[in-house]
PDB file of N, CA and C in Angstrom:
ATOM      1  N   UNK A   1     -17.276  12.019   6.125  1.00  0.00           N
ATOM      2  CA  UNK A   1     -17.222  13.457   5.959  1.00  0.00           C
ATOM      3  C   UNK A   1     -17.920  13.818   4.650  1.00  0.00           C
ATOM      4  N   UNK A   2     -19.280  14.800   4.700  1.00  0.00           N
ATOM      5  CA  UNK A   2     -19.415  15.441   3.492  1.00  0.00           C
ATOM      6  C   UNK A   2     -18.993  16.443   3.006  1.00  0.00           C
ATOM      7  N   UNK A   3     -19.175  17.007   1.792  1.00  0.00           N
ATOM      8  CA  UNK A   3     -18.777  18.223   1.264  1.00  0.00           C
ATOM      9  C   UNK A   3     -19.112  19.229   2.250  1.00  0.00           C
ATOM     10  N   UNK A   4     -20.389  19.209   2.350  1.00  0.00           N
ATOM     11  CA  UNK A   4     -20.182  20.194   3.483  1.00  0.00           C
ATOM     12  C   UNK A   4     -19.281  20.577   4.753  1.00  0.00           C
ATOM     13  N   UNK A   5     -18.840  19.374   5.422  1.00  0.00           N
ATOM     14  CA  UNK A   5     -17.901  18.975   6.479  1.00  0.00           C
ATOM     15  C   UNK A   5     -16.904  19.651   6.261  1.00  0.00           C
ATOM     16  N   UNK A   6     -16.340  19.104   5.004  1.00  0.00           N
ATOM     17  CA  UNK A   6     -14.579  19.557   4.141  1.00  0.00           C
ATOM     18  C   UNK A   6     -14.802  21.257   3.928  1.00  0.00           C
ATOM     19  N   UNK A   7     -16.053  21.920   3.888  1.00  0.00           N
ATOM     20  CA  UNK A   7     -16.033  23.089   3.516  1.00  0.00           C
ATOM     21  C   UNK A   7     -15.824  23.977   4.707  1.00  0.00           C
ATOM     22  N   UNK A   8     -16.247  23.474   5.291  1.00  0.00           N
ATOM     23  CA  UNK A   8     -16.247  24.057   7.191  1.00  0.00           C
ATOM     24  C   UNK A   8     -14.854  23.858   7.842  1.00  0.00           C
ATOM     25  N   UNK A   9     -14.392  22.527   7.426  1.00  0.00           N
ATOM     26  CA  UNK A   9     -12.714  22.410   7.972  1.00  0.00           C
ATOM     27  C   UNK A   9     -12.482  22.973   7.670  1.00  0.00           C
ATOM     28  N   UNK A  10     -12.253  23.066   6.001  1.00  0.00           N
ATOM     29  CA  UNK A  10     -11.419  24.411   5.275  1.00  0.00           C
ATOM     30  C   UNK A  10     -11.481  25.845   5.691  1.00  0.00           C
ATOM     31  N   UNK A  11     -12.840  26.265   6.216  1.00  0.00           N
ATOM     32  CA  UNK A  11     -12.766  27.422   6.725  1.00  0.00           C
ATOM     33  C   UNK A  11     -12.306  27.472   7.501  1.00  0.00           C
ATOM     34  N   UNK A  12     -12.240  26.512   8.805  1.00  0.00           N
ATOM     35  CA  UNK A  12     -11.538  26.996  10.259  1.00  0.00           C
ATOM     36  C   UNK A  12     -10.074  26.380   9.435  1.00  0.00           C
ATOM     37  N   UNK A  13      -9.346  25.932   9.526  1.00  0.00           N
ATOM     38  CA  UNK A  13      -8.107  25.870   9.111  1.00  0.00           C
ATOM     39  C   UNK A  13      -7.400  27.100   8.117  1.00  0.00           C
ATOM     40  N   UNK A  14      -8.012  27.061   7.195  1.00  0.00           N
ATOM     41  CA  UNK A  14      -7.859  28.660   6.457  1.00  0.00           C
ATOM     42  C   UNK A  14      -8.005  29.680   6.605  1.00  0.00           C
ATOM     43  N   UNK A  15      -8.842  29.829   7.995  1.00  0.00           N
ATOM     44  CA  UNK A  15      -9.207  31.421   8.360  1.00  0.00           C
ATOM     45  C   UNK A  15      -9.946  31.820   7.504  1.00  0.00           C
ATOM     46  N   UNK A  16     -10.787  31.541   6.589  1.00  0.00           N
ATOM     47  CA  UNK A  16     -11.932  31.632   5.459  1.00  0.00           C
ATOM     48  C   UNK A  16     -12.994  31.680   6.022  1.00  0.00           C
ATOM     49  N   UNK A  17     -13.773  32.647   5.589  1.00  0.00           N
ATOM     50  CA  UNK A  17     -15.465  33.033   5.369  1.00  0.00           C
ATOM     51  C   UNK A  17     -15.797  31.316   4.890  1.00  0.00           C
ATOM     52  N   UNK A  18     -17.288  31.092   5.042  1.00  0.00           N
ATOM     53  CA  UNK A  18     -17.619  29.826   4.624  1.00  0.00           C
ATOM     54  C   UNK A  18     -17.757  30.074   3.311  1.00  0.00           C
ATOM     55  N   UNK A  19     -18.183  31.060   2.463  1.00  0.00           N
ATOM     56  CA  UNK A  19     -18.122  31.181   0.874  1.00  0.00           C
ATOM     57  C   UNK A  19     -16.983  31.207   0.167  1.00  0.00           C
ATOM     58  N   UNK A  20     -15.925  32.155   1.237  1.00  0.00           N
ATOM     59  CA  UNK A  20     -14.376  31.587   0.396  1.00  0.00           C
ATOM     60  C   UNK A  20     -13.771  29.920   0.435  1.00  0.00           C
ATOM     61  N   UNK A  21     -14.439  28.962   1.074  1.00  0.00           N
ATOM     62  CA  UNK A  21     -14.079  28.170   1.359  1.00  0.00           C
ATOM     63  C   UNK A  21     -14.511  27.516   0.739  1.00  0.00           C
ATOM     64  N   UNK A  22     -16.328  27.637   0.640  1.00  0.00           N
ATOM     65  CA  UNK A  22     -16.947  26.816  -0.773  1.00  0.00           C
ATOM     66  C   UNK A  22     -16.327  26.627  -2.014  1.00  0.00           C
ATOM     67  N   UNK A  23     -16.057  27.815  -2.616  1.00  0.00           N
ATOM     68  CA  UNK A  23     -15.254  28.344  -3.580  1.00  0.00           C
ATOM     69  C   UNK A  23     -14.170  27.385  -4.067  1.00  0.00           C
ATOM     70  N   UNK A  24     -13.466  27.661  -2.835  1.00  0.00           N
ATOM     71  CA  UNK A  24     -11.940  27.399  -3.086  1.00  0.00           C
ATOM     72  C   UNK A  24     -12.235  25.534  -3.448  1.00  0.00           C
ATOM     73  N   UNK A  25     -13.414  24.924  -2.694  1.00  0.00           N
ATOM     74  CA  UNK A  25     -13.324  23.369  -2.656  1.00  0.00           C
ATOM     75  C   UNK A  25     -13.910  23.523  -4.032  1.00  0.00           C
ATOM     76  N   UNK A  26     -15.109  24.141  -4.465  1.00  0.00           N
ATOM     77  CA  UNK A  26     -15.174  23.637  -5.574  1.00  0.00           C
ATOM     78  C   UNK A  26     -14.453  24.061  -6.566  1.00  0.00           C
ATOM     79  N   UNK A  27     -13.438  24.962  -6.778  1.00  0.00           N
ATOM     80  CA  UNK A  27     -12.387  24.651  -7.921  1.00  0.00           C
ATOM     81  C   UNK A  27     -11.607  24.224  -8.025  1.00  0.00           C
ATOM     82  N   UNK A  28     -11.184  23.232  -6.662  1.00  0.00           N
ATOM     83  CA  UNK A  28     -10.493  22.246  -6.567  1.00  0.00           C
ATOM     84  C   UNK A  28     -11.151  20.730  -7.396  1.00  0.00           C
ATOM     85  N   UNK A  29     -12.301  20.812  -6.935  1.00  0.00           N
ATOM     86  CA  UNK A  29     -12.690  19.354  -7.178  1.00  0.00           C
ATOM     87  C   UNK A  29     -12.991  19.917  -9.087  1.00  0.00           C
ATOM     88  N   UNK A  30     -13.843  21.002  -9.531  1.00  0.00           N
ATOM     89  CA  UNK A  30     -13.912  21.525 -10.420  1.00  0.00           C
ATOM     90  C   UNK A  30     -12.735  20.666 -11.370  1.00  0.00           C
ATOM     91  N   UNK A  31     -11.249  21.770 -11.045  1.00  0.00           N
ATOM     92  CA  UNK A  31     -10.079  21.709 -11.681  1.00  0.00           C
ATOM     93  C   UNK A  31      -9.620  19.814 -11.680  1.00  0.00           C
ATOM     94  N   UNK A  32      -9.642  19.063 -10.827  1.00  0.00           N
ATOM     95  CA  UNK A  32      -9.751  17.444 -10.924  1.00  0.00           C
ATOM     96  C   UNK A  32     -10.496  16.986 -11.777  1.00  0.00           C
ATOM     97  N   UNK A  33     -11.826  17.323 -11.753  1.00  0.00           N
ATOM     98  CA  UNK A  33     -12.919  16.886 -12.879  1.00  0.00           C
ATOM     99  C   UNK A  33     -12.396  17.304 -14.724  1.00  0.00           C
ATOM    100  N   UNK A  34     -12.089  18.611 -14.537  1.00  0.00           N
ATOM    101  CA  UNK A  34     -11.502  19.076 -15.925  1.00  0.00           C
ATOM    102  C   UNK A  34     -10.534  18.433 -16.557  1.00  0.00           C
ATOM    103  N   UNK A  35      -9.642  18.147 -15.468  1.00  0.00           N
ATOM    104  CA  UNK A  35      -8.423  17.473 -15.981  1.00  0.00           C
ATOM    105  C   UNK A  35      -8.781  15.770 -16.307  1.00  0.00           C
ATOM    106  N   UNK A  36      -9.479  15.189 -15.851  1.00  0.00           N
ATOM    107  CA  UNK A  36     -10.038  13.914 -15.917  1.00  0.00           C
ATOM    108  C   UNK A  36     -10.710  13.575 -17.086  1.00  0.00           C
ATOM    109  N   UNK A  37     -11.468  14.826 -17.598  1.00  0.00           N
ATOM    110  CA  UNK A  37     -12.220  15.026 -18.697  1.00  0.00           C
ATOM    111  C   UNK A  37     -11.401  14.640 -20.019  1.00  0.00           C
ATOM    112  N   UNK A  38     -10.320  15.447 -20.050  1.00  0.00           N
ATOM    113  CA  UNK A  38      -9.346  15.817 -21.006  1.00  0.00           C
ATOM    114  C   UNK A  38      -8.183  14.851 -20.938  1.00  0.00           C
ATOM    115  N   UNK A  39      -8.590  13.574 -20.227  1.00  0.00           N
ATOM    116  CA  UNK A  39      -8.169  12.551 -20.324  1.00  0.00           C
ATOM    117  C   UNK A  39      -6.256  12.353 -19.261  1.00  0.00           C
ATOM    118  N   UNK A  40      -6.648  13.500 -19.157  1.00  0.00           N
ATOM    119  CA  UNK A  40      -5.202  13.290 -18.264  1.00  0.00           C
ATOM    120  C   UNK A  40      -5.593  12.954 -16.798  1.00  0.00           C
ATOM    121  N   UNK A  41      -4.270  12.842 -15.848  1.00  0.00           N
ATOM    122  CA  UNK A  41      -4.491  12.572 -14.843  1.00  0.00           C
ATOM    123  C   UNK A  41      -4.086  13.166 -13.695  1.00  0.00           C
ATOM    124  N   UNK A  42      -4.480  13.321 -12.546  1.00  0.00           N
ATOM    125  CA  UNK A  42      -3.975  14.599 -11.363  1.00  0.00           C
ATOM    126  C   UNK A  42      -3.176  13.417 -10.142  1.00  0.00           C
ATOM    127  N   UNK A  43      -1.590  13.774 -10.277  1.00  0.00           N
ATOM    128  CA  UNK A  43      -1.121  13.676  -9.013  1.00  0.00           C
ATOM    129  C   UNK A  43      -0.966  15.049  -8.045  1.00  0.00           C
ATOM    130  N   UNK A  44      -1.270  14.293  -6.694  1.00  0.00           N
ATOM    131  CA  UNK A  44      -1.244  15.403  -5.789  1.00  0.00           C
ATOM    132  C   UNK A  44      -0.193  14.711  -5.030  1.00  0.00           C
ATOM    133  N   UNK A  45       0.749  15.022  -5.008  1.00  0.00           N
ATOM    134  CA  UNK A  45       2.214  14.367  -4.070  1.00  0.00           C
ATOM    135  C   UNK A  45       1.580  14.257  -2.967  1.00  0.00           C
ATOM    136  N   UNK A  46       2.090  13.276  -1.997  1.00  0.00           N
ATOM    137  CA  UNK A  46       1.776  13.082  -0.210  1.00  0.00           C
ATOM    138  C   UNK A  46       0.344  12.337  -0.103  1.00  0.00           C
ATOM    139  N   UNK A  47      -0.579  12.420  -1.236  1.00  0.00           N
ATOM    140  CA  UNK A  47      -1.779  12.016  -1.071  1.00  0.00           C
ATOM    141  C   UNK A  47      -2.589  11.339  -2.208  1.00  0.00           C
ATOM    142  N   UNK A  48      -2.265  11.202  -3.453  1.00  0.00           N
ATOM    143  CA  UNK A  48      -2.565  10.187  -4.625  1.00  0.00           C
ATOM    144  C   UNK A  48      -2.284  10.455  -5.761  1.00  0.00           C
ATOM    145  N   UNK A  49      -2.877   9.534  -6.611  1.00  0.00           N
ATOM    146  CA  UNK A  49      -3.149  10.219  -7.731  1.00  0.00           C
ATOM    147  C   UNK A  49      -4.877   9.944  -8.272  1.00  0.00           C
ATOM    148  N   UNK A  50      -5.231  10.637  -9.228  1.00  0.00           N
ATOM    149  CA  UNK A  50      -6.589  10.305  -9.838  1.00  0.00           C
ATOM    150  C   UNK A  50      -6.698  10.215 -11.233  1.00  0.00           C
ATOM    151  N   UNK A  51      -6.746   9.149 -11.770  1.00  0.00           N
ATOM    152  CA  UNK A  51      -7.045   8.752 -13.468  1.00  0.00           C
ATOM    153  C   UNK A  51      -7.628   8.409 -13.960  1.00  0.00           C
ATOM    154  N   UNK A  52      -8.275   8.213 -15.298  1.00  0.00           N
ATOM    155  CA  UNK A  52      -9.085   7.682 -15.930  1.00  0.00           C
ATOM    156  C   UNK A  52      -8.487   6.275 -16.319  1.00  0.00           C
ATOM    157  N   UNK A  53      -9.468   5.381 -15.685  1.00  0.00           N
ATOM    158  CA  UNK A  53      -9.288   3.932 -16.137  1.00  0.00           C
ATOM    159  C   UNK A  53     -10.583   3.542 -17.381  1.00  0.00           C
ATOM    160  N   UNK A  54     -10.139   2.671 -18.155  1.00  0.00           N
ATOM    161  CA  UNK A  54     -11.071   2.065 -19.348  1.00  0.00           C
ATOM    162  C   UNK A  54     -11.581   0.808 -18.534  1.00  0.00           C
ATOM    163  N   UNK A  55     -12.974   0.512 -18.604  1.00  0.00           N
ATOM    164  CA  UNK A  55     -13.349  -1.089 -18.487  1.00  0.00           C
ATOM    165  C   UNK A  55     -13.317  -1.310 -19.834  1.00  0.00           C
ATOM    166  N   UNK A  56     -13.446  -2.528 -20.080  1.00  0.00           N
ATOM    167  CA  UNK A  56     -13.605  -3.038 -21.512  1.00  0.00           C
ATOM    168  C   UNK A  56     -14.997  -3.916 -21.723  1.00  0.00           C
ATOM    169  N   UNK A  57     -14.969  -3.866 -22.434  1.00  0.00           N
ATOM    170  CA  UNK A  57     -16.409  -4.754 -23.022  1.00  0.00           C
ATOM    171  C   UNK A  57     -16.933  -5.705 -22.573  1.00  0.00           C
ATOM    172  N   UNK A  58     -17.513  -6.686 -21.923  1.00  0.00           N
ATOM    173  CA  UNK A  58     -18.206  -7.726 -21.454  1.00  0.00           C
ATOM    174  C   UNK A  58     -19.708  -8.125 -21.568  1.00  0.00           C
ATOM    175  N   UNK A  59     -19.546  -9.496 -21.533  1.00  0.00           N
ATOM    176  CA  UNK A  59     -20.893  -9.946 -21.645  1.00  0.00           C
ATOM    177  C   UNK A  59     -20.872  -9.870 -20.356  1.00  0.00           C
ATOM    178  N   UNK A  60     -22.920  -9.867 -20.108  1.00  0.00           N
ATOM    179  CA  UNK A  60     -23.564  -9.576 -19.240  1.00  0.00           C
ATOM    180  C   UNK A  60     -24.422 -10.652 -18.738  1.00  0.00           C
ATOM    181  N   UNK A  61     -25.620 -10.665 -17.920  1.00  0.00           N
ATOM    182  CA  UNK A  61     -26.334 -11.671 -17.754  1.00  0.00           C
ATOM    183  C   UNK A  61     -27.608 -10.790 -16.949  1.00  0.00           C
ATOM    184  N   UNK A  62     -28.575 -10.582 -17.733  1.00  0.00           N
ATOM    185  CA  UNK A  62     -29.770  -9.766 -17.205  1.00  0.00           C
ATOM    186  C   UNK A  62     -30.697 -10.637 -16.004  1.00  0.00           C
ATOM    187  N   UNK A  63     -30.510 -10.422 -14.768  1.00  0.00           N
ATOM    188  CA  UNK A  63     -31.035 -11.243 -13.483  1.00  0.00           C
ATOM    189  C   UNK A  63     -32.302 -11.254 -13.774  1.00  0.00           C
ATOM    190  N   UNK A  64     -32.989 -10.439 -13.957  1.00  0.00           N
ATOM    191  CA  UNK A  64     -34.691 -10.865 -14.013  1.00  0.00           C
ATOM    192  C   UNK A  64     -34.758 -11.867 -15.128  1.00  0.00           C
ATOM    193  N   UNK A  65     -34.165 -11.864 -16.177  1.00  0.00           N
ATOM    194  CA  UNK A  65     -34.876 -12.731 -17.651  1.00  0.00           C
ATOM    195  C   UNK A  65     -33.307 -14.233 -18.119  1.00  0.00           C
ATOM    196  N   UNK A  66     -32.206 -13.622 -17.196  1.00  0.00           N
ATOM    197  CA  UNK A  66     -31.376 -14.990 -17.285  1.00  0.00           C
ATOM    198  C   UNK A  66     -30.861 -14.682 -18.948  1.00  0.00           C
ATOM    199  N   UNK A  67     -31.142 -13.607 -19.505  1.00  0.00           N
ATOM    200  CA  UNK A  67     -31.093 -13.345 -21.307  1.00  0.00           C
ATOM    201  C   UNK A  67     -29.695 -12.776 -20.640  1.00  0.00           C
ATOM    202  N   UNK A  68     -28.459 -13.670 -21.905  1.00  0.00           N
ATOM    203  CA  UNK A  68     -27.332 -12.757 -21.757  1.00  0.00           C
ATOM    204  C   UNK A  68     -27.153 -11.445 -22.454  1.00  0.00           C
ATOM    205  N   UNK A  69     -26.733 -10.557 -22.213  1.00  0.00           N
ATOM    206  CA  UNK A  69     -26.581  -9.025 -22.529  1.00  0.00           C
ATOM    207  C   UNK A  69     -24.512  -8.566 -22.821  1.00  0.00           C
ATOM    208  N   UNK A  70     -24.914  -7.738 -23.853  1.00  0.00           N
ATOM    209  CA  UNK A  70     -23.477  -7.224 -24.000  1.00  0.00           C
ATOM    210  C   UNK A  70     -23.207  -5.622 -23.378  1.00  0.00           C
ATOM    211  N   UNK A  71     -21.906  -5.751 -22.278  1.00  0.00           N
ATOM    212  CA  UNK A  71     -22.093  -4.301 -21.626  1.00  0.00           C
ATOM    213  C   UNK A  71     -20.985  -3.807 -22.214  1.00  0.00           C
ATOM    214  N   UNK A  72     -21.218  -2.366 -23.063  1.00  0.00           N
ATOM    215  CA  UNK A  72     -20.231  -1.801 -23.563  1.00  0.00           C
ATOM    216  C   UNK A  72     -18.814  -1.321 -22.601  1.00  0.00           C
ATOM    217  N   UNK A  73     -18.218  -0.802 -23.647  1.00  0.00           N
ATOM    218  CA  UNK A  73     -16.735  -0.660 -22.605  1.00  0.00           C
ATOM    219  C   UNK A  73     -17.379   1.221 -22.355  1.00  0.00           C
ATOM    220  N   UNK A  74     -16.232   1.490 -21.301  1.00  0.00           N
ATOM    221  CA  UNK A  74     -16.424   2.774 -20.872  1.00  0.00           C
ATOM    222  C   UNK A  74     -15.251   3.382 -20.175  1.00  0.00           C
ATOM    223  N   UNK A  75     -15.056   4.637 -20.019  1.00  0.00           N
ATOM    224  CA  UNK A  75     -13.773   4.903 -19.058  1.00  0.00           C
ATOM    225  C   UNK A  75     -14.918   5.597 -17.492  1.00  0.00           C
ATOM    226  N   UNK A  76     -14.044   5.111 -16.582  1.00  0.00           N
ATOM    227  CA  UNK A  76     -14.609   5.593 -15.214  1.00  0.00           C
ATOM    228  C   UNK A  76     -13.126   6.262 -14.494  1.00  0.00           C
ATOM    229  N   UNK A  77     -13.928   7.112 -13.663  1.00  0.00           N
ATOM    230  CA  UNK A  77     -12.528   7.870 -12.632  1.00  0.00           C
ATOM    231  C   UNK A  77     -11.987   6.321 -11.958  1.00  0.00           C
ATOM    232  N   UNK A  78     -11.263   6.728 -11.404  1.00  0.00           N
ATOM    233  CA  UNK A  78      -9.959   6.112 -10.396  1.00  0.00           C
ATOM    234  C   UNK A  78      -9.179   7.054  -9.688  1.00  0.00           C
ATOM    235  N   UNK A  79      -8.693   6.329  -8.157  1.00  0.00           N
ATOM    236  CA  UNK A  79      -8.224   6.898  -7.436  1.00  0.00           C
ATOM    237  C   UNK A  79      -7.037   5.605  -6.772  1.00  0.00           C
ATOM    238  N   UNK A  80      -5.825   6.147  -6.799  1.00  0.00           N
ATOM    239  CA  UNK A  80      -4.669   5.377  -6.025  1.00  0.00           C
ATOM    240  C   UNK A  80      -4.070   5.968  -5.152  1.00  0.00           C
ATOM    241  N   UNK A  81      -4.458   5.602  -4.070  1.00  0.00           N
ATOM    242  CA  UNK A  81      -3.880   6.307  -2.736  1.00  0.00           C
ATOM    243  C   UNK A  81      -2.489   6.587  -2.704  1.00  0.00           C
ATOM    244  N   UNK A  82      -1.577   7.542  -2.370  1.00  0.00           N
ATOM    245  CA  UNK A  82       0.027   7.943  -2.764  1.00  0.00           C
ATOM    246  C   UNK A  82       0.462   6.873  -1.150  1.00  0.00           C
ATOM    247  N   UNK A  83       1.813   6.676  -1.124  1.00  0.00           N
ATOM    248  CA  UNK A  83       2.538   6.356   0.073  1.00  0.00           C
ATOM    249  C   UNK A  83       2.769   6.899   1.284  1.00  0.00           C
ATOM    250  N   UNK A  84       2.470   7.835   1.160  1.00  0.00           N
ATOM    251  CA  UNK A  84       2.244   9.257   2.628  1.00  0.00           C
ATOM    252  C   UNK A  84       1.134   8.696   3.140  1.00  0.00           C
ATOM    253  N   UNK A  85       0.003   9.089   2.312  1.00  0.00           N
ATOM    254  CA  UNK A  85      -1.587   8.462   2.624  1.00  0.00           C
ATOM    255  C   UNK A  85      -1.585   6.852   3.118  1.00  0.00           C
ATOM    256  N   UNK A  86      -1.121   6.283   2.608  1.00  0.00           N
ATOM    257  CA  UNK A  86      -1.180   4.797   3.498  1.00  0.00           C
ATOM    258  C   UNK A  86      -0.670   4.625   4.367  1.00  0.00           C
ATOM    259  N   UNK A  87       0.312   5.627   4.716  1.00  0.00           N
ATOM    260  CA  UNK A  87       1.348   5.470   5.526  1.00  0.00           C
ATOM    261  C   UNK A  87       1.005   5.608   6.634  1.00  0.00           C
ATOM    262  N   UNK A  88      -0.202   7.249   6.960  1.00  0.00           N
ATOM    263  CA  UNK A  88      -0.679   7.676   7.787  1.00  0.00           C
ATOM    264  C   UNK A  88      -1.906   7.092   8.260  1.00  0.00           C
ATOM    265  N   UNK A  89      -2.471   6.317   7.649  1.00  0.00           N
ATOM    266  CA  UNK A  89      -3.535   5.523   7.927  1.00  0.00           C
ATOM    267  C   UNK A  89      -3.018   4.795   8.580  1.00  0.00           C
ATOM    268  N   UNK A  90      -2.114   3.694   8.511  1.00  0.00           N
ATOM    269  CA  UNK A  90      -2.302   2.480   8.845  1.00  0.00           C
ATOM    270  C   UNK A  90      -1.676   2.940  10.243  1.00  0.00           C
TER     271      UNK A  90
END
């Protein structure tokens, strides 16, 4: 499913114009991103949570030249599926 897809469900499920629907997804995903930023993290009960995880520092190994390399640390998003969500999958 793309963004686009999720924007079109949302409209037929919401009874939404396709622009109120755009909208509404992107200040959803918007408001996730903000909060991620600012280092906190978004649970959505029934369906996950989303946090900022740290990698940490590691050596590297550059494939074309076999020269080892140092890869700095960094924080990346994360996503942990809630117990509802696995539930309904499986």
């Amino acid at each position: 499913m793309t963004k686009a897809d999720l924007v079109e469900h949302v409209a037929k499920k919401a009874n939404l114009t396709a622009k109120a629907a755009k909208d509404a997804v992107n200040s959803v995903f918007s408001a996730i991103t903000d909060t991620l930023k600012k280092g906190d993290k978004v649970v959505v009960t029934g369906f996950g949570t989303f946090m900022v995880r740290s990698r940490a520092a590691r050596k590297g190994r550059n494939p074309q030249t076999g020269e080892p390399i140092n890869i700095p640390s960094r924080k990346t998003p994360g996503f942990t599926a809630g117990k509802a969500l696995k539930k309904s999958i499986r």
